[in-house]
N, C-alpha and C. Protein backbone atom coordinates (compact mmCIF):
# COMPACT_ATOMS: atom_id res chain seq x y z
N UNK A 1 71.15 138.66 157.56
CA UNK A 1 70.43 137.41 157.53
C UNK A 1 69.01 137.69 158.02
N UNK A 2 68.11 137.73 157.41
CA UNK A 2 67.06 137.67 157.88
C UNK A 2 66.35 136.52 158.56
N UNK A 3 64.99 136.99 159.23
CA UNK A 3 64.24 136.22 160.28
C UNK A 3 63.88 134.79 159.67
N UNK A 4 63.04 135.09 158.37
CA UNK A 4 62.93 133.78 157.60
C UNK A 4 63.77 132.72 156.95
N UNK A 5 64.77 133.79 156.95
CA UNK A 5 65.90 132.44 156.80
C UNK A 5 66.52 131.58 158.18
N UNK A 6 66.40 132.48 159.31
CA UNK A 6 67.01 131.64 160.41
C UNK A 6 65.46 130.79 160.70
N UNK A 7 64.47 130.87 160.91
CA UNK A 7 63.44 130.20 160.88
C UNK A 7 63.39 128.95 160.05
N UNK A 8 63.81 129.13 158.60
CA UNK A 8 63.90 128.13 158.20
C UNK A 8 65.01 126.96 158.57
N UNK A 9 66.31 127.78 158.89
CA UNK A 9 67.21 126.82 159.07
C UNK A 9 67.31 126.27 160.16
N UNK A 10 66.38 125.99 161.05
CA UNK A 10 66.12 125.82 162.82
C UNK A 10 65.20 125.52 162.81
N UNK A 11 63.71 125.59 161.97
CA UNK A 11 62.70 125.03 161.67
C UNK A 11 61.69 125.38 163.20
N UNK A 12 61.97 126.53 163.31
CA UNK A 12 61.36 126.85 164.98
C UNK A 12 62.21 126.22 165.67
N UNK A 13 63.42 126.14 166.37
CA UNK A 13 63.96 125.81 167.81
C UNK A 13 63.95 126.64 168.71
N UNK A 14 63.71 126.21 169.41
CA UNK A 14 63.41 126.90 170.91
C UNK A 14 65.25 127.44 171.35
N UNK A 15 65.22 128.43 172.07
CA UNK A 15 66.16 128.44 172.97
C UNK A 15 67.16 127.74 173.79
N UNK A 16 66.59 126.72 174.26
CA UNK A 16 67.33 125.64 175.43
C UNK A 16 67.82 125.12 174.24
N UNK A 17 67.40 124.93 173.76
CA UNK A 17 67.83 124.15 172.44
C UNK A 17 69.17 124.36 171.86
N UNK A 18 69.19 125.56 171.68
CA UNK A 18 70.86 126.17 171.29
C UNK A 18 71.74 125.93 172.63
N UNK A 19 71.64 126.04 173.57
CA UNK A 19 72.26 125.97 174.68
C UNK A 19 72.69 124.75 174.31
N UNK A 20 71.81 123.69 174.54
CA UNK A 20 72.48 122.27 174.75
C UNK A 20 73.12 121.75 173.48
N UNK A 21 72.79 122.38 172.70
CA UNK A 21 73.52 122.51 171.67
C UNK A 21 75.46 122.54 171.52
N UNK A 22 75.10 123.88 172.21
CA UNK A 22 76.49 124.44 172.58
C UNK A 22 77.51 123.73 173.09
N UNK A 23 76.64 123.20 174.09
CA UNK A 23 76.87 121.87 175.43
C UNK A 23 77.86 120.90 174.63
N UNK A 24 76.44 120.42 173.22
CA UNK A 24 77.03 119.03 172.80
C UNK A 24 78.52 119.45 171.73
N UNK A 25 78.60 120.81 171.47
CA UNK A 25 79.70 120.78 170.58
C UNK A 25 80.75 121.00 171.14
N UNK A 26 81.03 120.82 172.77
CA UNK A 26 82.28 120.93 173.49
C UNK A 26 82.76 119.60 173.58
N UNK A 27 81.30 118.96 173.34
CA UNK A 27 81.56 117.48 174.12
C UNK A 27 81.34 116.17 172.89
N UNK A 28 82.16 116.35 171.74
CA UNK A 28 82.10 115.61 170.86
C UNK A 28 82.67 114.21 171.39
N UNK A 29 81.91 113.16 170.25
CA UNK A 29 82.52 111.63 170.19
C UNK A 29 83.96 112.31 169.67
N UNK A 30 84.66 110.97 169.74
CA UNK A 30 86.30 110.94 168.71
C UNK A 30 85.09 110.52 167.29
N UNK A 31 84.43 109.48 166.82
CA UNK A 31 83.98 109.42 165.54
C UNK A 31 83.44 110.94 165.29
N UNK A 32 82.00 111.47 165.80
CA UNK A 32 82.35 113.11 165.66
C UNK A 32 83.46 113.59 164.89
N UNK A 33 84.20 113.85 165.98
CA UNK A 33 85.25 114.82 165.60
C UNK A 33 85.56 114.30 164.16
N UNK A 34 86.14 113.10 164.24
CA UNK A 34 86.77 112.49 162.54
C UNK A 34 85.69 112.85 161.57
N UNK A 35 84.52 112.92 161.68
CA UNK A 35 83.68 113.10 160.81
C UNK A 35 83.59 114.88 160.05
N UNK A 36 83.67 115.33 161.58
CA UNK A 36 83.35 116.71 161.48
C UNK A 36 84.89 117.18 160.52
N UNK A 37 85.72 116.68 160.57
CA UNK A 37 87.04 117.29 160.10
C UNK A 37 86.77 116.79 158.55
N UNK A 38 86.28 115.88 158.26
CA UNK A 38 86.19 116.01 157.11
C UNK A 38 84.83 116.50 156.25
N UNK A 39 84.35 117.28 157.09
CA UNK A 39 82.84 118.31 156.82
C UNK A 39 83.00 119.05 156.55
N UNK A 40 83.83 120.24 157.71
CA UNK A 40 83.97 121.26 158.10
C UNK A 40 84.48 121.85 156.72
N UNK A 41 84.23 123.60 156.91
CA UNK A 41 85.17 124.19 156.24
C UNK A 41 84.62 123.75 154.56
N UNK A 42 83.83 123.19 154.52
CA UNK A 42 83.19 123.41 152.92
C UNK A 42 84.09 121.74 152.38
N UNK A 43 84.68 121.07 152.82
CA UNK A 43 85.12 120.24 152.69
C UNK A 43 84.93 118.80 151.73
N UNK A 44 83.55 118.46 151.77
CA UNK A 44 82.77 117.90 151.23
C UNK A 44 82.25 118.47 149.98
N UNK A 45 82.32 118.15 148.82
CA UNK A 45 81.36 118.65 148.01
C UNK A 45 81.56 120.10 147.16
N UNK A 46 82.05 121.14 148.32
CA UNK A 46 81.81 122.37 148.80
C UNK A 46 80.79 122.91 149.18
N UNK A 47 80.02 121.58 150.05
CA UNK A 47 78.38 121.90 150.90
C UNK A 47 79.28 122.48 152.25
N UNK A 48 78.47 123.44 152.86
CA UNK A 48 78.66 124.29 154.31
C UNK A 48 77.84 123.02 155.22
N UNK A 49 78.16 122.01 156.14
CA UNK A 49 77.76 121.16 157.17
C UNK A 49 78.15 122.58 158.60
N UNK A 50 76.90 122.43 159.15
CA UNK A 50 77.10 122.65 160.85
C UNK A 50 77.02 121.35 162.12
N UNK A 51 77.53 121.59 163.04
CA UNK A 51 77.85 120.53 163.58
C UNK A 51 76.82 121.39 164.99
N UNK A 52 76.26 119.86 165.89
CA UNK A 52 75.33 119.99 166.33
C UNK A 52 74.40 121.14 166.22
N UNK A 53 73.51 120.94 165.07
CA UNK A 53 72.80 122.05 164.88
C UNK A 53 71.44 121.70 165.05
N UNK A 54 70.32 122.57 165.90
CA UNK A 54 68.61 122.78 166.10
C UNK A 54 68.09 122.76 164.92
N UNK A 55 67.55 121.90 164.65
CA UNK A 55 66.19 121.78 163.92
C UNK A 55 64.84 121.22 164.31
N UNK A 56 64.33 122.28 164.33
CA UNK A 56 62.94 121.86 165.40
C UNK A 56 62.63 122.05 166.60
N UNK A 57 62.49 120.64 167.44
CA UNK A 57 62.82 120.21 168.53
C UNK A 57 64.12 119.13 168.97
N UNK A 58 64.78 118.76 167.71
CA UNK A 58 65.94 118.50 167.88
C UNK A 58 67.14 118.68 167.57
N UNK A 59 68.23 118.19 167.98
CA UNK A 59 69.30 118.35 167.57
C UNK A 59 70.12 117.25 166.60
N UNK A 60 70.45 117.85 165.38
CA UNK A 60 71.14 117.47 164.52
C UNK A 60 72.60 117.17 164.43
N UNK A 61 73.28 115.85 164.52
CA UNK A 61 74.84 115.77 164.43
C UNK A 61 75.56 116.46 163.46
N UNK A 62 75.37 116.64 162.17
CA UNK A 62 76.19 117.60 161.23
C UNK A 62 74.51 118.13 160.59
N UNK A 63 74.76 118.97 160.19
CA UNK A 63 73.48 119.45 159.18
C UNK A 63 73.66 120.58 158.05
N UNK A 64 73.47 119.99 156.92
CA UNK A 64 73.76 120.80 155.65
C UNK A 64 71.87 121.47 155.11
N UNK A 65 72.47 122.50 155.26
CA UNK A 65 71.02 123.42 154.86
C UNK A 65 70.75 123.27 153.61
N UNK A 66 71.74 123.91 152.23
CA UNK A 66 71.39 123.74 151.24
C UNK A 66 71.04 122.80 150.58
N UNK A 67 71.04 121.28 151.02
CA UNK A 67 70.39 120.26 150.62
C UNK A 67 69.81 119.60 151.80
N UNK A 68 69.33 120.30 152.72
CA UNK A 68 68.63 119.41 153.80
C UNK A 68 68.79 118.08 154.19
N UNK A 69 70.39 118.21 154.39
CA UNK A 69 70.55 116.68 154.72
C UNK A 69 71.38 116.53 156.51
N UNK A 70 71.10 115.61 157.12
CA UNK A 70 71.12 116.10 158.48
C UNK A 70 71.81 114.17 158.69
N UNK A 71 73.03 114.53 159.05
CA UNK A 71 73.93 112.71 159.43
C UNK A 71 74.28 112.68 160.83
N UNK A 72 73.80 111.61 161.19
CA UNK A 72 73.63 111.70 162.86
C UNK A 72 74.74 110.59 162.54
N UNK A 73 75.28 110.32 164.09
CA UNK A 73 76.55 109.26 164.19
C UNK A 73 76.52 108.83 166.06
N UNK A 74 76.35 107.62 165.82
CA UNK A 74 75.31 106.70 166.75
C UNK A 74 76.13 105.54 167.53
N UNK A 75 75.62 106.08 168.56
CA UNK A 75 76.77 104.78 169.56
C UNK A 75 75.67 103.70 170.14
N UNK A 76 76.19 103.40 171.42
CA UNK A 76 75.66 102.60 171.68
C UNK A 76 74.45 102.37 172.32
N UNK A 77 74.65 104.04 172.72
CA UNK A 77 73.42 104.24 173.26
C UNK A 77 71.75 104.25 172.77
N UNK A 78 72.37 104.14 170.98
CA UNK A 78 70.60 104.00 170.31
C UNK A 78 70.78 102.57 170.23
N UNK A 79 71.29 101.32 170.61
CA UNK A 79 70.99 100.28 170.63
C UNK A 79 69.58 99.87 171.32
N UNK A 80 69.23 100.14 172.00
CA UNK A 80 68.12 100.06 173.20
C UNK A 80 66.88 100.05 172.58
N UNK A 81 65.42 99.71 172.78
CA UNK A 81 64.43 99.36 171.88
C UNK A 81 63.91 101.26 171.73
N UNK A 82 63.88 101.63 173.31
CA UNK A 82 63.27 102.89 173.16
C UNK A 82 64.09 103.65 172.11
N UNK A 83 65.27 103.93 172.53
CA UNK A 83 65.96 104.45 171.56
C UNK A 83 65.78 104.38 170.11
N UNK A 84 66.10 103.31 169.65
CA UNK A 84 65.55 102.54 168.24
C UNK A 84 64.27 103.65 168.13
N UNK A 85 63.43 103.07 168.53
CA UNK A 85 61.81 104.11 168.37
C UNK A 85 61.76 105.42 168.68
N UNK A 86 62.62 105.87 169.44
CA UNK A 86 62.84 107.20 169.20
C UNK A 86 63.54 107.89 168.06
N UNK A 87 64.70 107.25 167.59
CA UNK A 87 65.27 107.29 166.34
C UNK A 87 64.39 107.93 165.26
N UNK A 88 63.64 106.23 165.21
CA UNK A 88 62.79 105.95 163.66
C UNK A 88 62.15 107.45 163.63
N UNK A 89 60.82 107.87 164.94
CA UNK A 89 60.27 109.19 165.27
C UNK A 89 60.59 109.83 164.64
N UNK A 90 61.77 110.60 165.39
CA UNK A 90 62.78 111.82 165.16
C UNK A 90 62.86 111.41 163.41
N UNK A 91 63.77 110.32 162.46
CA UNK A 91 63.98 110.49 161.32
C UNK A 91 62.31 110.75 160.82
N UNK A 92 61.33 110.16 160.89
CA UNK A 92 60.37 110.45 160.16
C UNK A 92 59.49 112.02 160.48
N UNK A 93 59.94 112.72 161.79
CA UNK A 93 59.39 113.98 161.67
C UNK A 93 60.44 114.80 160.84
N UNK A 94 61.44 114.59 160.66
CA UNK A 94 63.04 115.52 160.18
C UNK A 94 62.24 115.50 158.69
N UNK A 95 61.96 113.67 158.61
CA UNK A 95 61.42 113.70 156.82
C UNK A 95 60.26 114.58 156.19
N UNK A 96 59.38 114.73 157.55
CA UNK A 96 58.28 115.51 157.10
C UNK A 96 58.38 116.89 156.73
N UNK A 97 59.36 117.74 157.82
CA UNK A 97 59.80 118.82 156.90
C UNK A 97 60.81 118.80 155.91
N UNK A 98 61.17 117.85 154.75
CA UNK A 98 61.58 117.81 153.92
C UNK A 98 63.34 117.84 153.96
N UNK A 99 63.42 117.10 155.24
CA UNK A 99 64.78 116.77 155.44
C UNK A 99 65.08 115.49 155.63
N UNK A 100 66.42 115.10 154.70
CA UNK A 100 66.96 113.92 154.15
C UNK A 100 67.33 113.57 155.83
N UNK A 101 68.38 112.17 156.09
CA UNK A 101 68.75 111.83 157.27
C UNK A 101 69.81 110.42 157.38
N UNK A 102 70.91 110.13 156.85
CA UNK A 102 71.42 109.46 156.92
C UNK A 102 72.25 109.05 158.69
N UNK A 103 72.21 107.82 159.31
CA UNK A 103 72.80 107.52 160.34
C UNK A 103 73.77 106.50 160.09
N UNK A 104 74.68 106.38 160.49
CA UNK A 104 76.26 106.03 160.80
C UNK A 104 76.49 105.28 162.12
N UNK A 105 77.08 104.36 162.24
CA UNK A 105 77.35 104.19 163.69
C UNK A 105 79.00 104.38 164.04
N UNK A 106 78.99 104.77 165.09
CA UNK A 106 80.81 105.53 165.65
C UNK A 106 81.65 104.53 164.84
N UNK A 107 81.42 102.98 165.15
CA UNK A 107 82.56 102.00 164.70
C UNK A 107 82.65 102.47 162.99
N UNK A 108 81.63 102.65 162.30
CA UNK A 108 81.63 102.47 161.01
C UNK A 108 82.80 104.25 160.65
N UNK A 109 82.06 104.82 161.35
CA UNK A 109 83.24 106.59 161.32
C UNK A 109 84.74 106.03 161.28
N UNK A 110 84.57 105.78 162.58
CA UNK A 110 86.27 105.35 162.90
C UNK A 110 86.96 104.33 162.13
N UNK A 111 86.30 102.89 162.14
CA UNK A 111 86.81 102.09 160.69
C UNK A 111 87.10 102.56 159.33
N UNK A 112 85.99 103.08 158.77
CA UNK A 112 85.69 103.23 157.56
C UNK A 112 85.61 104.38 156.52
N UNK A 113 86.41 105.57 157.51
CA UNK A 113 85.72 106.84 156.94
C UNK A 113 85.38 107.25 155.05
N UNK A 114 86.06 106.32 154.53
CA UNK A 114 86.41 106.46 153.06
C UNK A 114 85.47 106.02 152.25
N UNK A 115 84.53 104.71 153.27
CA UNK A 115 83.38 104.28 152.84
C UNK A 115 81.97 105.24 153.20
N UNK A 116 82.46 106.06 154.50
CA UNK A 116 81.14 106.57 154.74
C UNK A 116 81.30 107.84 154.27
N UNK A 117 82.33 108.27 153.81
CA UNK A 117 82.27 109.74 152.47
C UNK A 117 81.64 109.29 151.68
N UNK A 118 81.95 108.27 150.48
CA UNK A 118 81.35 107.62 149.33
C UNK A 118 79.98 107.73 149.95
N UNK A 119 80.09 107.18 150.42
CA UNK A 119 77.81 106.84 150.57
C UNK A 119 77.27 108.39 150.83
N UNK A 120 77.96 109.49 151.53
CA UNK A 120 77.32 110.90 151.76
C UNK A 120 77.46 111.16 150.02
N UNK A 121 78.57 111.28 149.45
CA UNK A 121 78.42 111.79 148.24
C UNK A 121 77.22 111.16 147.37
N UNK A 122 77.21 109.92 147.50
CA UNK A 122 76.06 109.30 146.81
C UNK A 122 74.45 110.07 146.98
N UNK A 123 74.38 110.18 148.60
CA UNK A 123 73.37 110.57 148.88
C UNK A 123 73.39 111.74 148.32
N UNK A 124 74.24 112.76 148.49
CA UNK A 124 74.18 114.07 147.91
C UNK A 124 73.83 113.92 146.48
N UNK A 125 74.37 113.29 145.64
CA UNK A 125 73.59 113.35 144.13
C UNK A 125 72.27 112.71 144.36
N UNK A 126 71.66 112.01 145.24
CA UNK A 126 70.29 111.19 144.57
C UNK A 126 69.56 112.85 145.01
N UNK A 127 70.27 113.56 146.49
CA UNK A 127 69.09 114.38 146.95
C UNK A 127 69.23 115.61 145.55
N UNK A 128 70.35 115.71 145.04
CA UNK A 128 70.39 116.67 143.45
C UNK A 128 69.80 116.33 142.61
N UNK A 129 69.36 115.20 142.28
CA UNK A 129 68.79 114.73 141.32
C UNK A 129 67.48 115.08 141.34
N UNK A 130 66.92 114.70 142.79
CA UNK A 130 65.43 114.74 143.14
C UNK A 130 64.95 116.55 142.85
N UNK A 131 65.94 117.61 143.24
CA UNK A 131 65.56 119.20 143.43
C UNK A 131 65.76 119.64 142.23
């Protein structure tokens, strides 16, 4: 694997970065986990998703490289105004390097998972369509 490919797929992350990384993949939601099980392992699609993965300066809830699409899954804690505006931030710098960004909230994982496959697959063809 070369340098420019891990560069690209991390988009420059720093160090600490992988750490807490590490951190967050011991310490999954239950929506997480349900999500990640049906990611994992080429599962989807047959797209490769990583789960809490560095891009940048942040960290990504699942993240698929070959179509730059990065699905965060959101409790209660982005309810909050800062949060909210930190959100929007974070999605519009992810967009600037040319990464897609769909968000989910835990209830909708755990309710609905059948609905929130459908809408990733969807997204996955509009982002095929566009490349």
């Amino acid at each position: 694997m070369s340098d420019s490919y891990n560069d690209n797929l991390h988009k420059g992350s720093i160090g600490k970065l992988y750490e807490y990384a590490r951190d967050l993949r011991r310490n999954n939601t239950s929506a997480e986990d349900l999500l990640w099980s049906n990611l994992r392992n080429r599962k989807l699609d047959g797209l490769k998703f990583r789960r809490q993965h560095p891009l940048d300066k942040f960290i990504a809830d699942f993240y698929c490289h070959e179509i730059k699409l990065v699905i965060e899954v959101d409790g209660s804690v982005h309810d909050n105004e800062d949060a909210k505006l930190y959100d929007e931030q974070r999605t519009y710098e992810l967009k600037e390097l040319g990464i897609t960004v769909a968000r989910f909230r835990n209830e909708e994982v755990l309710e609905r998972m059948e609905e929130i496959l459908k809408t990733i697959r969807e997204l996955i063809k509009k982002i095929d369509e566009t490349r």
